[in-house]
C-alpha atoms as a PDB file:
ATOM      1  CA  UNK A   1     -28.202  98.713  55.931  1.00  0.00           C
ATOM      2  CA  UNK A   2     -25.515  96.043  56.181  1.00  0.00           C
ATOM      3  CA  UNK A   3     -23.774  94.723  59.094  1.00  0.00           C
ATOM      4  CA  UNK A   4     -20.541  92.945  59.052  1.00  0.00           C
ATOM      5  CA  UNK A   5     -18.799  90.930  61.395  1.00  0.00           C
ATOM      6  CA  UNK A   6     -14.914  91.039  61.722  1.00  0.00           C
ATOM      7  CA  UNK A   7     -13.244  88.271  63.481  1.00  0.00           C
ATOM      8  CA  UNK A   8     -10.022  89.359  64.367  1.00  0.00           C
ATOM      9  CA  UNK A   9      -6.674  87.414  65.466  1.00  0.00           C
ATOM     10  CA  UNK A  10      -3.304  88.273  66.664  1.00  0.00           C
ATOM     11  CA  UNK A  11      -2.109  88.892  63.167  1.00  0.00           C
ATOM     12  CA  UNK A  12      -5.195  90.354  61.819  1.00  0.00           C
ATOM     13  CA  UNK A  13      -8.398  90.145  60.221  1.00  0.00           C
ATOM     14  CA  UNK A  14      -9.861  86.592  60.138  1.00  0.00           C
ATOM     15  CA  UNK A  15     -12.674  86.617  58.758  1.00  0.00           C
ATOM     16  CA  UNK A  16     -15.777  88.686  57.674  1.00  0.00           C
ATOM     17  CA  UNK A  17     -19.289  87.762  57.573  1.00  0.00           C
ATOM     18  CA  UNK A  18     -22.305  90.377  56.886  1.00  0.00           C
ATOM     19  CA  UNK A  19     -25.570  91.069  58.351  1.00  0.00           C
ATOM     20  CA  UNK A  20     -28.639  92.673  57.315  1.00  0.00           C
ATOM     21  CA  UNK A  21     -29.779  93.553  60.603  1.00  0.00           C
ATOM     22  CA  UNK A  22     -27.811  95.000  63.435  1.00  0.00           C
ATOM     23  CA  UNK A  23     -29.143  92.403  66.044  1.00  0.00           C
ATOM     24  CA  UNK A  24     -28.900  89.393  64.144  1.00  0.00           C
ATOM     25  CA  UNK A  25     -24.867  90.792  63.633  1.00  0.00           C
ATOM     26  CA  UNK A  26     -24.563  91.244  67.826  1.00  0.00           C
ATOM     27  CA  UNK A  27     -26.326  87.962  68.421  1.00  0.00           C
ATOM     28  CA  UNK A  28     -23.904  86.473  66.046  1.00  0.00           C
ATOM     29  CA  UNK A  29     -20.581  88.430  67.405  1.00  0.00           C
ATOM     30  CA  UNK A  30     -21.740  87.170  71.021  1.00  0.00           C
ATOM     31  CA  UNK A  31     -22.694  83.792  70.795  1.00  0.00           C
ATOM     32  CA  UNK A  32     -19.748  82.590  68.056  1.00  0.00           C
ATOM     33  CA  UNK A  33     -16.817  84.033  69.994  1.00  0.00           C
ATOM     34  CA  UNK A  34     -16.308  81.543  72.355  1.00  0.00           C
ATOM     35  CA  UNK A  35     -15.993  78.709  69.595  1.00  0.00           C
ATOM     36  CA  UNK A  36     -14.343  81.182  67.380  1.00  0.00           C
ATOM     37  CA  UNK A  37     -11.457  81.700  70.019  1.00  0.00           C
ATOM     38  CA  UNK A  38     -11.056  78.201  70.767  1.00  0.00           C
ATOM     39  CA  UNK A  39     -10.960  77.001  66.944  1.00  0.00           C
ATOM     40  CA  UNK A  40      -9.745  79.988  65.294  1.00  0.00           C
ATOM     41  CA  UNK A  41      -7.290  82.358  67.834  1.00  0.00           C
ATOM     42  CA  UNK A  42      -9.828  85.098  67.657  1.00  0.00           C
ATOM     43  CA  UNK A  43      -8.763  87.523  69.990  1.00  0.00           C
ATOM     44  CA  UNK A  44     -11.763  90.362  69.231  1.00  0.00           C
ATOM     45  CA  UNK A  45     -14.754  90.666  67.038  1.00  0.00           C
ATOM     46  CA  UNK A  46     -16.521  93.881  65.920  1.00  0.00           C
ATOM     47  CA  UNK A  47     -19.687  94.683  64.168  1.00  0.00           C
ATOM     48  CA  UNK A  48     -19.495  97.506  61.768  1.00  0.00           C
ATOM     49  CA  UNK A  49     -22.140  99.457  59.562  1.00  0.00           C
ATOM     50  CA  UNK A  50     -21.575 100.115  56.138  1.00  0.00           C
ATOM     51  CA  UNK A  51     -19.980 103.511  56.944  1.00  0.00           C
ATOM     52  CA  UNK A  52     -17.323 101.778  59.211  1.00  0.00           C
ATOM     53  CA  UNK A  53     -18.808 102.849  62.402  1.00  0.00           C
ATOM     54  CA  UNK A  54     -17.987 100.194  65.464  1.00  0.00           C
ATOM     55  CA  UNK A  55     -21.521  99.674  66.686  1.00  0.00           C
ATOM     56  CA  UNK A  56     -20.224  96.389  69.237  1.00  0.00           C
ATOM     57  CA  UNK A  57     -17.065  95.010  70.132  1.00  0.00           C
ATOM     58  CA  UNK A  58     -15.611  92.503  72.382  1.00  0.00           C
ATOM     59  CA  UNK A  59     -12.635  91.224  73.135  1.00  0.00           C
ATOM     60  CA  UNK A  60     -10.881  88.959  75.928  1.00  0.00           C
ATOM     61  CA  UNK A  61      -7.472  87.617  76.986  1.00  0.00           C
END
């Protein structure tokens, strides 16, 4: 099953980057966020399965 990744900003979807395992997604989503805000505005970030379930999300201020 596929992960994905959505970096999102004020105005939206950033970006999107997939996974193959649901870990490897988190550990992704968790450790790239602080960059991500910094460089890129990212305001949230969720991990999704294929079906569109939210399996993590995080988002700050």
């Amino acid at each position: 099953m596929a992960y994905t990744v959505m970096w999102y900003g004020v105005r939206g979807i950033i970006d999107k980057v997939t996974f193959d395992a649901e870990k490897m997604a988190k550990d992704h989503a968790i450790t790239m966020f602080p960059t991500r805000k910094g460089d890129d505005g990212v305001v949230s970030v969720e991990v999704r399965k294929d079906n569109g379930a939210v399996v993590f999300s995080h988002a700050e201020n």
